[in-house]
N, C-alpha and C. Protein backbone atom coordinates (compact mmCIF):
# COMPACT_ATOMS: atom_id res chain seq x y z
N UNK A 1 2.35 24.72 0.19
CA UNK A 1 3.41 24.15 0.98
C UNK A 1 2.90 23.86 2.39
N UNK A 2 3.65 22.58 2.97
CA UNK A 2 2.81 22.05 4.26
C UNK A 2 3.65 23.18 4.88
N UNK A 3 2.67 23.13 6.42
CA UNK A 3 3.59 23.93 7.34
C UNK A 3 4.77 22.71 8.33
N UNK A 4 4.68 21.29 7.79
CA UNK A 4 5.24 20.27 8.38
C UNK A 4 5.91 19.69 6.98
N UNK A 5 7.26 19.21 7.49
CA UNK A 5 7.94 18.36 7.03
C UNK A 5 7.12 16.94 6.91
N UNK A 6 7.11 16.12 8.33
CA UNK A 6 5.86 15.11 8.12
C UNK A 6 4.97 15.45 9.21
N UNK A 7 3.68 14.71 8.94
CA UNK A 7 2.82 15.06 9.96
C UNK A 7 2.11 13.99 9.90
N UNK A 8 1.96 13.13 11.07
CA UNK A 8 1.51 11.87 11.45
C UNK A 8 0.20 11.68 12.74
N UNK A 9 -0.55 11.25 11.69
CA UNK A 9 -1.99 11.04 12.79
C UNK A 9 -1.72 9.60 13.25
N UNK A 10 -1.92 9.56 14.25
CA UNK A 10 -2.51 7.87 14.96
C UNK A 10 -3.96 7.91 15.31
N UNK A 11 -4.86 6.76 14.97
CA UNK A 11 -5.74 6.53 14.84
C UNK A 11 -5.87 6.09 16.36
N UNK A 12 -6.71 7.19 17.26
CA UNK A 12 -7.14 6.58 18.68
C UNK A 12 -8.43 6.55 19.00
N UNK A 13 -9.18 6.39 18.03
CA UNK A 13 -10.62 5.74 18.34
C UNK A 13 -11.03 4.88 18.97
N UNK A 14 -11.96 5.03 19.73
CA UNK A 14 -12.53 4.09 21.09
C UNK A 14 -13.38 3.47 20.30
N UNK A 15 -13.99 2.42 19.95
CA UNK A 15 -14.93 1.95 19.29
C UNK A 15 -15.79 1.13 20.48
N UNK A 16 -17.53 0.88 20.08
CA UNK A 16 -17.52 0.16 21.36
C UNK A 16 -17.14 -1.14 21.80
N UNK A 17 -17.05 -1.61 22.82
CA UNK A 17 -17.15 -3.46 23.32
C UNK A 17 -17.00 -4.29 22.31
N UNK A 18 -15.89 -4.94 22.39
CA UNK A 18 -16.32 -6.30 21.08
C UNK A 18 -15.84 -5.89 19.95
N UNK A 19 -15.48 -4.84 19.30
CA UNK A 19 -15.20 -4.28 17.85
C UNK A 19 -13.83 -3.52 17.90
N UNK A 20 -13.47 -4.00 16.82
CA UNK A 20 -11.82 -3.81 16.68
C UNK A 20 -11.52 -2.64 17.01
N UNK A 21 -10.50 -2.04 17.43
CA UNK A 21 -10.27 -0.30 17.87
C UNK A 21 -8.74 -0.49 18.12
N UNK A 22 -8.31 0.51 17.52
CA UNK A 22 -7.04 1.10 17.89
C UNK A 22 -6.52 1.00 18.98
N UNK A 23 -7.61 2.12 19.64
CA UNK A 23 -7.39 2.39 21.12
C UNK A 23 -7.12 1.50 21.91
N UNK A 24 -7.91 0.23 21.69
CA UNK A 24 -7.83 -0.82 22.45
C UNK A 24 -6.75 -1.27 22.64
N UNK A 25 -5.87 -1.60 21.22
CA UNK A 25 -4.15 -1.58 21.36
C UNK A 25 -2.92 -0.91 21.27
N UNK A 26 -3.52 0.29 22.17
CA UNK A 26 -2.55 0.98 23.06
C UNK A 26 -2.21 2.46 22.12
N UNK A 27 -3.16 2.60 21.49
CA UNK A 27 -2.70 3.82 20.22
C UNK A 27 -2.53 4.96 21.02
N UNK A 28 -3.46 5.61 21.90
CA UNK A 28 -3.02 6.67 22.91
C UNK A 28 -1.97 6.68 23.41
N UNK A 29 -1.73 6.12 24.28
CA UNK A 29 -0.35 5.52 24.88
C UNK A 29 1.20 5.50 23.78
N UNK A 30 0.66 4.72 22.87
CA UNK A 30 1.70 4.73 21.89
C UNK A 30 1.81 6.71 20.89
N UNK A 31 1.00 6.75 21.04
CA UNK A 31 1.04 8.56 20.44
C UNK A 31 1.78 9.46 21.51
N UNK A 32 1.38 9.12 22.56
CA UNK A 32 2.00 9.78 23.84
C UNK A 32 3.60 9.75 23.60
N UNK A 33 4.10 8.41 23.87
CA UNK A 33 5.60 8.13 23.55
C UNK A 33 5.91 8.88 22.09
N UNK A 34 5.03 8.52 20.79
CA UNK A 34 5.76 9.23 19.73
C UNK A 34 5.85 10.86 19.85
N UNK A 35 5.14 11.18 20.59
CA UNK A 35 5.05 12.88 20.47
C UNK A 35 5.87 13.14 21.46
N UNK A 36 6.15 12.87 22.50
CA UNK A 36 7.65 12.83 23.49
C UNK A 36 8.84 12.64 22.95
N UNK A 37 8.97 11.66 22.28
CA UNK A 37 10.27 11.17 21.70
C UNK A 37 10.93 11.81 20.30
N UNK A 38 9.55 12.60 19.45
CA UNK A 38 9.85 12.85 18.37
C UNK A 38 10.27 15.00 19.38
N UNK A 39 9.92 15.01 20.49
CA UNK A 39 10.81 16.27 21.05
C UNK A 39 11.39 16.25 22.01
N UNK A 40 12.06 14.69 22.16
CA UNK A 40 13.47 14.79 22.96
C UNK A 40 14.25 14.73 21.64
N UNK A 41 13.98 14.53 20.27
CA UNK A 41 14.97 14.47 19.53
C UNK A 41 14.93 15.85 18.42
N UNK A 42 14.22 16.67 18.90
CA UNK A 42 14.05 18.05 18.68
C UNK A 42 13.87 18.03 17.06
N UNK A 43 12.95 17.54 16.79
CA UNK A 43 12.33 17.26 15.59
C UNK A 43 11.14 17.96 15.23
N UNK A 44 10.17 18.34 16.55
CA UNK A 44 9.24 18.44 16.65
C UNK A 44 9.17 20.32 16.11
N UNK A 45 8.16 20.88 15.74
CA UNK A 45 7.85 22.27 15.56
C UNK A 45 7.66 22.82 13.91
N UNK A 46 7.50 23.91 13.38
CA UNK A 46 6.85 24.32 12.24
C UNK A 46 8.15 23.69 11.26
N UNK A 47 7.87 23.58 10.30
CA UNK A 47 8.90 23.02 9.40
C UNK A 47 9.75 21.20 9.45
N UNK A 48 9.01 20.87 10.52
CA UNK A 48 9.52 19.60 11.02
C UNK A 48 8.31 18.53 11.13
N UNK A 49 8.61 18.06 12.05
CA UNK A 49 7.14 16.57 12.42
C UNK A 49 6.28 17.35 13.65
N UNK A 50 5.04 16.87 13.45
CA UNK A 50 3.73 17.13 13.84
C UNK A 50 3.22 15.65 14.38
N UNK A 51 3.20 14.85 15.70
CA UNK A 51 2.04 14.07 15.71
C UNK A 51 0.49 14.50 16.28
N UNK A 52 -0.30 13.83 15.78
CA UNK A 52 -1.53 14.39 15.88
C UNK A 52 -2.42 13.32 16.45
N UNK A 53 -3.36 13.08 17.24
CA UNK A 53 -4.53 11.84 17.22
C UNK A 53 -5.53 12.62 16.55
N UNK A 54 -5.71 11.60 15.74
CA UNK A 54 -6.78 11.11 14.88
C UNK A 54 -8.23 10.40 15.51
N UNK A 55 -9.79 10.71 14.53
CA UNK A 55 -10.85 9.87 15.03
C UNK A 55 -10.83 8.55 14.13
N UNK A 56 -11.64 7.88 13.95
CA UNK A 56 -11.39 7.23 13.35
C UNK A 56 -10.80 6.89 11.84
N UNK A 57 -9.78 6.29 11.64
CA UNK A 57 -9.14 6.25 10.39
C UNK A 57 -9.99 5.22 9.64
N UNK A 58 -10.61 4.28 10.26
CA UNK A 58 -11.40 3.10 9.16
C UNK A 58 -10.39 2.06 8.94
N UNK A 59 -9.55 1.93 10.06
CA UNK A 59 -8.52 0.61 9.32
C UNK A 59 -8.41 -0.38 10.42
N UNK A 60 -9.21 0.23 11.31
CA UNK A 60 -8.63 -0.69 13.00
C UNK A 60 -8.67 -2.32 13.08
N UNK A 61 -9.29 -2.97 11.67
CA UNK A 61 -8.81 -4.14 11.81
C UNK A 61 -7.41 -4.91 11.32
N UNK A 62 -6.81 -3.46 10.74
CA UNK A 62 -5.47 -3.62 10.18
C UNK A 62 -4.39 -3.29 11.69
N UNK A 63 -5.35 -2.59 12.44
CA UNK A 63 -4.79 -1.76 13.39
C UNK A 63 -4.21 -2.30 14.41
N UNK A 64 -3.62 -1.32 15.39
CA UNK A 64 -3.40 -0.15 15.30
C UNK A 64 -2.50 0.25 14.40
N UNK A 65 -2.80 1.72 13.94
CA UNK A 65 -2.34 2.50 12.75
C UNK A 65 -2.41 3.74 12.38
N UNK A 66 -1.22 4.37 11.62
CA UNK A 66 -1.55 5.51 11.64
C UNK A 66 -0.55 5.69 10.08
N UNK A 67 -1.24 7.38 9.77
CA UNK A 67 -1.14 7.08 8.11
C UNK A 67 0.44 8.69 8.33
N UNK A 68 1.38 8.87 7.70
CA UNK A 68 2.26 9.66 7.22
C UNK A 68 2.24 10.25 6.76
N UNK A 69 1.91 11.82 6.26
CA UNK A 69 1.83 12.93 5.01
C UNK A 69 3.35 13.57 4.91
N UNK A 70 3.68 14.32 4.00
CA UNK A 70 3.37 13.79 2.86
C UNK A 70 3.27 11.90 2.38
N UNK A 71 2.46 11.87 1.61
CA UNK A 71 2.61 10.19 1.05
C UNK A 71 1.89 9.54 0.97
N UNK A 72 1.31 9.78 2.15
CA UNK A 72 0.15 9.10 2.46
C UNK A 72 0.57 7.54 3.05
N UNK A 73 1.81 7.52 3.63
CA UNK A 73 1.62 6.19 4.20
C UNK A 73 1.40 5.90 5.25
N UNK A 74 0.69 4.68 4.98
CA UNK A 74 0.56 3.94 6.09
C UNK A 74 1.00 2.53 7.16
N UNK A 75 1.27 2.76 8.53
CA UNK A 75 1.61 1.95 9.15
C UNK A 75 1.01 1.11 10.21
N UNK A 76 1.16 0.06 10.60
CA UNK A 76 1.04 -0.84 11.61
C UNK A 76 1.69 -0.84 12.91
N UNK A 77 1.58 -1.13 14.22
CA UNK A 77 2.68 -1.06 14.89
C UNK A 77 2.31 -2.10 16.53
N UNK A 78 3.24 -2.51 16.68
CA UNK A 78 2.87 -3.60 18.35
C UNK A 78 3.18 -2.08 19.64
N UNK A 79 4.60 -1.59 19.73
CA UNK A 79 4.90 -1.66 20.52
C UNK A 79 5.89 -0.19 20.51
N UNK A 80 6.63 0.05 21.23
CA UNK A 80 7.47 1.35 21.09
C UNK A 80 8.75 1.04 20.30
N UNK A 81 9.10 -0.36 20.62
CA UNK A 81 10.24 -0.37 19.49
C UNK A 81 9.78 -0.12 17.75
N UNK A 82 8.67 -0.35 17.33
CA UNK A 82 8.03 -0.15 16.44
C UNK A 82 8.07 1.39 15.88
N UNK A 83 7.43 1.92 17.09
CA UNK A 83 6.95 3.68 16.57
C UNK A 83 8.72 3.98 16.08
N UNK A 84 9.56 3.60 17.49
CA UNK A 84 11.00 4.26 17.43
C UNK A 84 11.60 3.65 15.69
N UNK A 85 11.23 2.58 15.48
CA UNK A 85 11.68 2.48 13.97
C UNK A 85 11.17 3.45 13.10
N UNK A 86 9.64 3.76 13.04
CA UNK A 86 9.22 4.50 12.01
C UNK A 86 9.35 5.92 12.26
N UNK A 87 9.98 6.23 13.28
CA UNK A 87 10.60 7.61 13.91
C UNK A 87 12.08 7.68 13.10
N UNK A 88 12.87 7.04 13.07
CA UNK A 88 14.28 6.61 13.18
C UNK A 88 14.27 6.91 11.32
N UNK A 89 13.17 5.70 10.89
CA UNK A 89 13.77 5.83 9.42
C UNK A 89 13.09 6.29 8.74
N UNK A 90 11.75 6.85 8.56
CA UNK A 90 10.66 7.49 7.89
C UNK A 90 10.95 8.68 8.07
N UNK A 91 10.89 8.65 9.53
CA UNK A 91 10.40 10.80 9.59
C UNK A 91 12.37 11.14 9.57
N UNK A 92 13.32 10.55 9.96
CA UNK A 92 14.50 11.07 10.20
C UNK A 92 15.40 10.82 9.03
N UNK A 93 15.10 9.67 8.85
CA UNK A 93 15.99 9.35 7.13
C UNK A 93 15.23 9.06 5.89
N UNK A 94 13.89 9.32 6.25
CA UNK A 94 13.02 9.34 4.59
C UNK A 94 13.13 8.09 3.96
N UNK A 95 13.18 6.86 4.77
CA UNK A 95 12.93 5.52 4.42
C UNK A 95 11.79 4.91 4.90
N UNK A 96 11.23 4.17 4.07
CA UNK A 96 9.73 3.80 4.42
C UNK A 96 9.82 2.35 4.84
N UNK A 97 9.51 1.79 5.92
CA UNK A 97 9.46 0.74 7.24
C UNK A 97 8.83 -0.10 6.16
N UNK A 98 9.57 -1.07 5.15
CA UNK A 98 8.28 -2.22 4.24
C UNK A 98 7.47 -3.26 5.47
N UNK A 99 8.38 -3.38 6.75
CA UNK A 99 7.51 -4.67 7.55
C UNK A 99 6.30 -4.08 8.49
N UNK A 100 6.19 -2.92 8.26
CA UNK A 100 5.54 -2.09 9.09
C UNK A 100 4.09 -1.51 8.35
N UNK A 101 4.84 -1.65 7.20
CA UNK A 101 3.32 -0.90 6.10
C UNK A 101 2.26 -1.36 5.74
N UNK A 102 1.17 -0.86 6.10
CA UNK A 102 -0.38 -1.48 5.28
C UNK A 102 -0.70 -0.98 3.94
């Protein structure tokens, strides 16, 4: 048994100059907001959601992205209205984001 309900890595790998990277589009930044937001809505702690950064996931030309356990899914994302969807209906109502998924 997990010690998390879900537990979500974002892929914030720096890759160098010139080569696709996460990081580059804003994955830190965007992890920052999800791990804030997922404990202003007191979600966050043992039995609940976990975000985590991740090294490289291997997808950053799909990217930025980050994958969901249980499930194993995975998502895409621009912007904070984005994360706040896959906050909202994945981790809070156990619906999986189809415009969002890789």
């Amino acid at each position: 048994m997990s010690d998390y309900k879900h537990h979500v890595f974002f892929c914030c790998n720096q890759r160098k100059p010139g080569e696709n990277c996460c990081n580059d589009r804003g994955a830190t930044e965007l992890r920052t907001y999800a791990k804030d937001r997922v404990k202003a809505l007191k979600l966050n702690g043992k039995g609940k959601v976990r975000i985590n950064a991740a090294g490289c996931l291997d997808r950053c030309d799909e990217g930025p992205v980050i994958v969901v356990y249980p499930g194993e899914v995975w998502y895409t994302y621009v912007d904070k209205h984005d994360i706040d969807e896959i906050i909202d209906e994945h981790l809070v109502h156990g619906r999986i984001v189809e415009r969002l998924r890789i």
